[in-house]
C-alpha atoms as a PDB file:
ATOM      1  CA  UNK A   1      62.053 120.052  32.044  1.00  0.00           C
ATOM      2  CA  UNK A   2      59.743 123.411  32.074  1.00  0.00           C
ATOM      3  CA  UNK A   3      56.213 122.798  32.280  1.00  0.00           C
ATOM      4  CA  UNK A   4      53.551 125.423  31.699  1.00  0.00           C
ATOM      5  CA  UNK A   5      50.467 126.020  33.218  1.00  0.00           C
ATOM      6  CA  UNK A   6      48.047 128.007  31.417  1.00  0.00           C
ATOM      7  CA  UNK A   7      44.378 127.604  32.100  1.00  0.00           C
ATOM      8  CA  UNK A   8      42.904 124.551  34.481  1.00  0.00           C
ATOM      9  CA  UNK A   9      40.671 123.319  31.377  1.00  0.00           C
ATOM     10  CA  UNK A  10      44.202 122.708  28.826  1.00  0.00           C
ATOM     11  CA  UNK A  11      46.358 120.061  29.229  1.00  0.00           C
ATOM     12  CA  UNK A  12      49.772 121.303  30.732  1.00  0.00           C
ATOM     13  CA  UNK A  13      52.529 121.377  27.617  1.00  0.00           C
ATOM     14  CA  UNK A  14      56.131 120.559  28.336  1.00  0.00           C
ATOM     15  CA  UNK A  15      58.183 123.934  27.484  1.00  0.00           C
ATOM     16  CA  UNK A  16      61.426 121.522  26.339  1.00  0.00           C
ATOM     17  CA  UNK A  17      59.933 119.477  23.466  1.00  0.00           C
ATOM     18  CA  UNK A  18      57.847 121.971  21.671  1.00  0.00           C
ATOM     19  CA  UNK A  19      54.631 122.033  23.365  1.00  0.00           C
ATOM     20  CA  UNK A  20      53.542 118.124  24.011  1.00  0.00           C
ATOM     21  CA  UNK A  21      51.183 116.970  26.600  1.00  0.00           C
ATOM     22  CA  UNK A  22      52.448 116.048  29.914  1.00  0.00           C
ATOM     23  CA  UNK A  23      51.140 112.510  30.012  1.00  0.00           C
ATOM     24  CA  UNK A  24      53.966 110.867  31.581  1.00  0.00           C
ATOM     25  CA  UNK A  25      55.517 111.044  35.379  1.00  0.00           C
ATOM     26  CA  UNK A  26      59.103 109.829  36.037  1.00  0.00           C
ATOM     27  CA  UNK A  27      58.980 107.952  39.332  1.00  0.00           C
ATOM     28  CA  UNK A  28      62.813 108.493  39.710  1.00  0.00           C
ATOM     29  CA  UNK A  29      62.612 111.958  39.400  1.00  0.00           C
ATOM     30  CA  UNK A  30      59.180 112.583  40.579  1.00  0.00           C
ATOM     31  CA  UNK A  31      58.417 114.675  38.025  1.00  0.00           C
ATOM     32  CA  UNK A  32      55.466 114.891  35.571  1.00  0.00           C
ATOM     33  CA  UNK A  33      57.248 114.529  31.878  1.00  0.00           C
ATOM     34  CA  UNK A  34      56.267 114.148  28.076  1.00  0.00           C
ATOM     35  CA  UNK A  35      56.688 111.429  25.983  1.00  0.00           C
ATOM     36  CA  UNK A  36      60.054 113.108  24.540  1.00  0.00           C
ATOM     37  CA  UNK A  37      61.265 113.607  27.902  1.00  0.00           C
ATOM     38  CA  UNK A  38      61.004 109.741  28.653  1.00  0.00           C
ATOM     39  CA  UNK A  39      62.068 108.418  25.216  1.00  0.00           C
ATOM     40  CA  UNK A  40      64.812 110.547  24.342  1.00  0.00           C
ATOM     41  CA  UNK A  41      65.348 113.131  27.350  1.00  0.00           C
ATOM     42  CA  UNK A  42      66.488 113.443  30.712  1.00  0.00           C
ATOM     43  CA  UNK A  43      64.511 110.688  32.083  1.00  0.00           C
ATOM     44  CA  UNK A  44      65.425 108.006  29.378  1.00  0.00           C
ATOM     45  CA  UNK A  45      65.825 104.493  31.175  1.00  0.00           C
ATOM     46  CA  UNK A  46      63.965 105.760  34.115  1.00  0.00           C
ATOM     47  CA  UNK A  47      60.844 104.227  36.084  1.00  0.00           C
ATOM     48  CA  UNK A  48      57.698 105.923  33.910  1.00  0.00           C
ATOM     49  CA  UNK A  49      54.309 105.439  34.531  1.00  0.00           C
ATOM     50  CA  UNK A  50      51.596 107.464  32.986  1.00  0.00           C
ATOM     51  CA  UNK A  51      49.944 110.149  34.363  1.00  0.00           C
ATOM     52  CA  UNK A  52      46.536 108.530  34.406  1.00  0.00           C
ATOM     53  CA  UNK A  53      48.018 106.048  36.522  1.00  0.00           C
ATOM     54  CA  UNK A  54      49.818 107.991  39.184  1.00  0.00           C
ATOM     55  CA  UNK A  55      46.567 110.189  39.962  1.00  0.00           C
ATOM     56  CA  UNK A  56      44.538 106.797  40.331  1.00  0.00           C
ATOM     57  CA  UNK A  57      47.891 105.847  42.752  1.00  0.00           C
ATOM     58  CA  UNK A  58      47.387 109.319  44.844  1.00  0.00           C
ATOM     59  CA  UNK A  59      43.771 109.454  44.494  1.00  0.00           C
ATOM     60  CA  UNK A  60      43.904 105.828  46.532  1.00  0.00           C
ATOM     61  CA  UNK A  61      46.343 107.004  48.867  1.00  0.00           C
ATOM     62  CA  UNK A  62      43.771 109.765  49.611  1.00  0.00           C
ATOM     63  CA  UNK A  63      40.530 108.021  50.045  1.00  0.00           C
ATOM     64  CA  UNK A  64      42.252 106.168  52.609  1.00  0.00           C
ATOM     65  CA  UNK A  65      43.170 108.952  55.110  1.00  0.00           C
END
């Protein structure tokens, strides 16, 4: 899986599956993933969690150091 970053303000697109939003991270993998990626891809039968919550995970981790 490819992803492309293109501008801060734009979602970032995954290159493999024609463009869709990243709003997916494979905690296997550790990598941020589409909705193709998980369903049908690579990362089929894999731990996913959405992005949303995996920056609310970090963003804990960070407030407490």
């Amino acid at each position: 899986m490819e992803c492309r970053y293109s501008d801060a303000s734009l979602p970032v697109v995954c290159v493999t599956h024609g463009g869709r939003a990243i709003d997916y991270y494979c905690e296997t993998d550790e990598l941020a993933i589409c909705s193709q990626c998980a369903l049908i891809g690579d990362h089929q039968g894999h731990q996913i969690t959405t992005i949303d919550e995996k920056v609310s995970q970090q963003s804990c981790l960070l407030d407490l150091l």
